[in-house]
Protein backbone atom coordinates (compact mmCIF):
# COMPACT_ATOMS: atom_id res chain seq x y z
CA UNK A 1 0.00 0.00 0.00
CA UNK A 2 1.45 3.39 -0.93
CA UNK A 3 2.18 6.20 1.54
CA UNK A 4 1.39 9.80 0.90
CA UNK A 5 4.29 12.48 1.84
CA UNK A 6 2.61 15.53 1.77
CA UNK A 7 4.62 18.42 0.78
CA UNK A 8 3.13 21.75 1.10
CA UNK A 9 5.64 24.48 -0.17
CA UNK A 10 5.74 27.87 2.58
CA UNK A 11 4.03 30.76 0.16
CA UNK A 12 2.53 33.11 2.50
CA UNK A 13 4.94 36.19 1.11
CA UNK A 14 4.41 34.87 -2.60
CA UNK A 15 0.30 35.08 -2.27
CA UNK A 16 0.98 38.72 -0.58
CA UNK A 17 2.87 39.53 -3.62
CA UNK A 18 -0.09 37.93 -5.93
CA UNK A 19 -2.69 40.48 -4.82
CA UNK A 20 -2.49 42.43 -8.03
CA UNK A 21 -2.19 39.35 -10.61
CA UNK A 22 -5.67 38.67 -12.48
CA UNK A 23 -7.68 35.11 -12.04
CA UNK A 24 -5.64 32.34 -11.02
CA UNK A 25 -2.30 33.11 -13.18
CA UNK A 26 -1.00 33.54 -9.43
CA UNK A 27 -1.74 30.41 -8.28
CA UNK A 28 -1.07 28.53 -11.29
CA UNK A 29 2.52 30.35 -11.21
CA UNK A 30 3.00 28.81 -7.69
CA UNK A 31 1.28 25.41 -8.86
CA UNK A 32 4.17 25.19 -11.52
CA UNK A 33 6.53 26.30 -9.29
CA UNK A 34 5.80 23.32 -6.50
CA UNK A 35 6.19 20.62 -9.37
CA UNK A 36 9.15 21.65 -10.74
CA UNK A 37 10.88 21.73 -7.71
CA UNK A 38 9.02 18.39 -6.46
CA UNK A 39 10.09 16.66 -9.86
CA UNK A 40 13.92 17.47 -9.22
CA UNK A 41 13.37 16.71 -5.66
CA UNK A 42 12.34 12.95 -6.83
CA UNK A 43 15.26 12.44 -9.33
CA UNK A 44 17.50 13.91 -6.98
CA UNK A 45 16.20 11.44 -4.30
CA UNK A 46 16.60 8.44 -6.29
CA UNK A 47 19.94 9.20 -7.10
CA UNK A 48 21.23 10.10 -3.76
CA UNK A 49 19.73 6.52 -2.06
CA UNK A 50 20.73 4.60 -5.07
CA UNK A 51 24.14 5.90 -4.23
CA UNK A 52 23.76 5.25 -0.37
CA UNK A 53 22.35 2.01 -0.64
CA UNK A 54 25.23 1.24 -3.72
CA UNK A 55 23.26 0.04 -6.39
CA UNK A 56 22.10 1.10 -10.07
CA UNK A 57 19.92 4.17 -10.07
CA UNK A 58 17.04 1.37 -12.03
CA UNK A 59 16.71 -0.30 -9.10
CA UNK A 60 15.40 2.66 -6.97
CA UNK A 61 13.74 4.50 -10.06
CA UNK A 62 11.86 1.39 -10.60
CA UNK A 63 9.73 -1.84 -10.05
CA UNK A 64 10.24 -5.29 -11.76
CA UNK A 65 8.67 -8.33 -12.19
CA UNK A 66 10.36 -11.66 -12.32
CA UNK A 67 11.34 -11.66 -15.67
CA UNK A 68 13.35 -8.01 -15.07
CA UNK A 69 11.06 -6.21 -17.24
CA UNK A 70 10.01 -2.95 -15.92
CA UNK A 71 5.88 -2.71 -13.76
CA UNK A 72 6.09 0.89 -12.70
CA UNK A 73 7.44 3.81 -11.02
CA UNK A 74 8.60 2.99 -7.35
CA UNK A 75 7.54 6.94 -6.46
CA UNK A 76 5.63 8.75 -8.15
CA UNK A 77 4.20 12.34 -7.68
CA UNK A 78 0.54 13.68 -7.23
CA UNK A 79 0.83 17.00 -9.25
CA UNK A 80 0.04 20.03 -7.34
CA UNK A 81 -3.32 22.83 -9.16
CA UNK A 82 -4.06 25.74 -8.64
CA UNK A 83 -7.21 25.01 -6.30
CA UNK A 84 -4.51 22.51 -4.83
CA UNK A 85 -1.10 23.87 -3.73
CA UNK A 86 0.14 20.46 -2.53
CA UNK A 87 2.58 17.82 -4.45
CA UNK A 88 2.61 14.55 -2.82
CA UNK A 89 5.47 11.46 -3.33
CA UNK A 90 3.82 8.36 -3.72
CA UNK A 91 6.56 5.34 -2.69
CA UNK A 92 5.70 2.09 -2.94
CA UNK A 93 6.16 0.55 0.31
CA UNK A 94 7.29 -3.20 -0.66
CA UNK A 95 11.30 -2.98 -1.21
CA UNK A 96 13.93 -4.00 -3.96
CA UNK A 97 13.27 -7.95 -3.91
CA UNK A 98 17.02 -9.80 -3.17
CA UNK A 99 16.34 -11.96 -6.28
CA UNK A 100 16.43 -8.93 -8.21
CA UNK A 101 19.72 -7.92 -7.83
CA UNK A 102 21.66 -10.84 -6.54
CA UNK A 103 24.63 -12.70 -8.10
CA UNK A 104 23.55 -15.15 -10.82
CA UNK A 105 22.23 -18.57 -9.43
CA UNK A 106 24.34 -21.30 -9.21
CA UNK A 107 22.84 -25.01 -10.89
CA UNK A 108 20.98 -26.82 -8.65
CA UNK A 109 22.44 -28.63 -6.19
CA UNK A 110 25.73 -26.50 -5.95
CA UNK A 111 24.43 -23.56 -3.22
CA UNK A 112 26.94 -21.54 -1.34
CA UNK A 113 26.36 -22.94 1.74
CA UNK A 114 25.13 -19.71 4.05
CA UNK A 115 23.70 -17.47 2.27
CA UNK A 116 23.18 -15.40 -1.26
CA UNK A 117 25.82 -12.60 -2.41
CA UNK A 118 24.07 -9.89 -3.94
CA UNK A 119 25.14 -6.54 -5.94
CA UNK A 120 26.66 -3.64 -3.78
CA UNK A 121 28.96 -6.09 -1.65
CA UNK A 122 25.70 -7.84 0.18
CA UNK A 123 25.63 -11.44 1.90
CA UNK A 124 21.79 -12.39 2.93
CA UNK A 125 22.97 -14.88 5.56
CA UNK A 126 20.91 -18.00 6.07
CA UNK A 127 19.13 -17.04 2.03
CA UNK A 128 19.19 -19.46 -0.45
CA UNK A 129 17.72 -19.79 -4.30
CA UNK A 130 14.91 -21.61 -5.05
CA UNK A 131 12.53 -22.27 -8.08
CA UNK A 132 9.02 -20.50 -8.22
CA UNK A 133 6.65 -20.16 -10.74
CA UNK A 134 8.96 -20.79 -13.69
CA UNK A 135 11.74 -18.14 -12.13
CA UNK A 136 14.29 -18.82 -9.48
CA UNK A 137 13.91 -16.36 -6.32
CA UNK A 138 15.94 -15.89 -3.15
CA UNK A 139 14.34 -17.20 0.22
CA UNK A 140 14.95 -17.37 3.81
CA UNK A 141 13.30 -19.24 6.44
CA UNK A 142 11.76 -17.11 8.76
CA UNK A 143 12.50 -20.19 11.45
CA UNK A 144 14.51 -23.14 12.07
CA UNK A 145 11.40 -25.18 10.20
CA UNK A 146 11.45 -25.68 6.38
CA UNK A 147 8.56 -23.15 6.78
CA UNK A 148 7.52 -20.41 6.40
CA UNK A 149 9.53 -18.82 4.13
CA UNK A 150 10.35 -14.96 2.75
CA UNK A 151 11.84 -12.78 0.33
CA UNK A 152 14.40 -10.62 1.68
CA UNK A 153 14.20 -6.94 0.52
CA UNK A 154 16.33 -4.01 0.29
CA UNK A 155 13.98 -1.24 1.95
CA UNK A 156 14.18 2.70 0.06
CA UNK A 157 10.98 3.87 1.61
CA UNK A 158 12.02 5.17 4.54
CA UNK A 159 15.14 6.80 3.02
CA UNK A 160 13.71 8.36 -0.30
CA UNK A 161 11.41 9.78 2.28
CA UNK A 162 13.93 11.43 3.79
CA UNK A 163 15.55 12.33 0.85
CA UNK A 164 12.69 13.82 -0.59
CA UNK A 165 12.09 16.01 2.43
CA UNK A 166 15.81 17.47 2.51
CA UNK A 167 15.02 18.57 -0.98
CA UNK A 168 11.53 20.21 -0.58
CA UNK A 169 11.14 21.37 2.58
CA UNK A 170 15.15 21.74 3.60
CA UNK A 171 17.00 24.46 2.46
CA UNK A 172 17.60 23.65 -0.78
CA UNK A 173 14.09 22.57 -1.07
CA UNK A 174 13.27 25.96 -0.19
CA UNK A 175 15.93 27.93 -2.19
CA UNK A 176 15.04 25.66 -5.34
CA UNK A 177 11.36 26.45 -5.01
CA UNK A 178 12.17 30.38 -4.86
CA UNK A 179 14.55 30.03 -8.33
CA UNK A 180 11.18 28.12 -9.72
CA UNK A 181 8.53 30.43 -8.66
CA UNK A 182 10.57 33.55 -9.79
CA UNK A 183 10.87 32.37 -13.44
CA UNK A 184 7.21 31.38 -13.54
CA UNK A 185 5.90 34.42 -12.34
CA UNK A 186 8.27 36.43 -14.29
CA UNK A 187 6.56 34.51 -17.62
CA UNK A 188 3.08 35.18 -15.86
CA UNK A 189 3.87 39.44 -15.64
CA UNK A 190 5.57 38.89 -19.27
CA UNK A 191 2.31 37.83 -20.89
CA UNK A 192 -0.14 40.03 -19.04
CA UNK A 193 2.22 43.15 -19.48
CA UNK A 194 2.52 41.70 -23.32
């Protein structure tokens, strides 16, 4: 289930300085202003944890399915209107599946005995490879029983959260959003001085 980060830019000042603007050119200034800066924030986010957590930028960026081919956007943003000055991040809660990014199965029978090495210098202790459904995933046993069983994840969630927030509502959140909103308005006065 996804979880909404609501980011709601500071534009008290700007709306004082929108007074004299006709109809919702303001607003829609602002509006343009929030979703540029929220759509940098995102790629900026993805880059930084892909970074952190040392693997491709895809992997963040992205959701798979078993066969590697791409299902979606792992966070995705809720545009902000003018009747609606609010941009929210969408992030997919579920993390990057093991399977997905660890080292190429051996043939059956010849498991590395304790565990699964994975891209970015990982070791899932205890994990192990295992057919399902026509694709081989990586399992561990949640107890000392044969099962039940689970696919370990790498989590982003909690970090492009963070991420996201640095670069929205932090200071560079705030000094990007400034840079945004003055070239917007600037084309908004251009056209109704024009």
């Amino acid at each position: 289930m996804p979880i909404g980060i609501n980011v709601q830019q500071d534009i008290r000042e700007v709306e004082r300085m929108l007074v004299s603007l006709e109809g919702s050119a303001g607003k829609r200034a602002i509006a343009n202003a929030i979703n540029d800066t929220t759509k940098s924030a995102r790629s900026k986010s993805i880059k930084q944890v892909a970074k952190d957590i040392k693997l491709a930028r895809k992997y963040v960026a992205y959701r798979f399915n078993v066969r590697g081919e791409k299902k979606g956007d792992r966070a995705r943003l809720l545009k902000a209107y003018p009747n609606r000055l609010t941009s929210d991040l969408i992030v997919y809660m579920r993390g990057i599946p093991v399977f997905q990014i660890a080292n190429k199965a051996p043939p059956t029978g010849k498991q590395r005995k304790g565990g699964v090495k994975a891209k970015g210098g990982r070791f899932y202790k205890g994990s192990f490879y295992a057919p399902y459904w026509g694709s081989t995933k990586v399992f561990k046993r949640m107890t000392r029983a044969r099962y039940p069983v689970m696919i370990p994840k790498v989590g982003v969630r909690k970090r492009l959260d963070k991420e996201f927030t640095k670069y929205t509502s932090g200071r560079l959140g705030r000094s990007t959003f400034s840079h945004n909103y003055d070239r917007h308005i600037r084309n908004v006065l251009r056209r109704l001085n024009g």
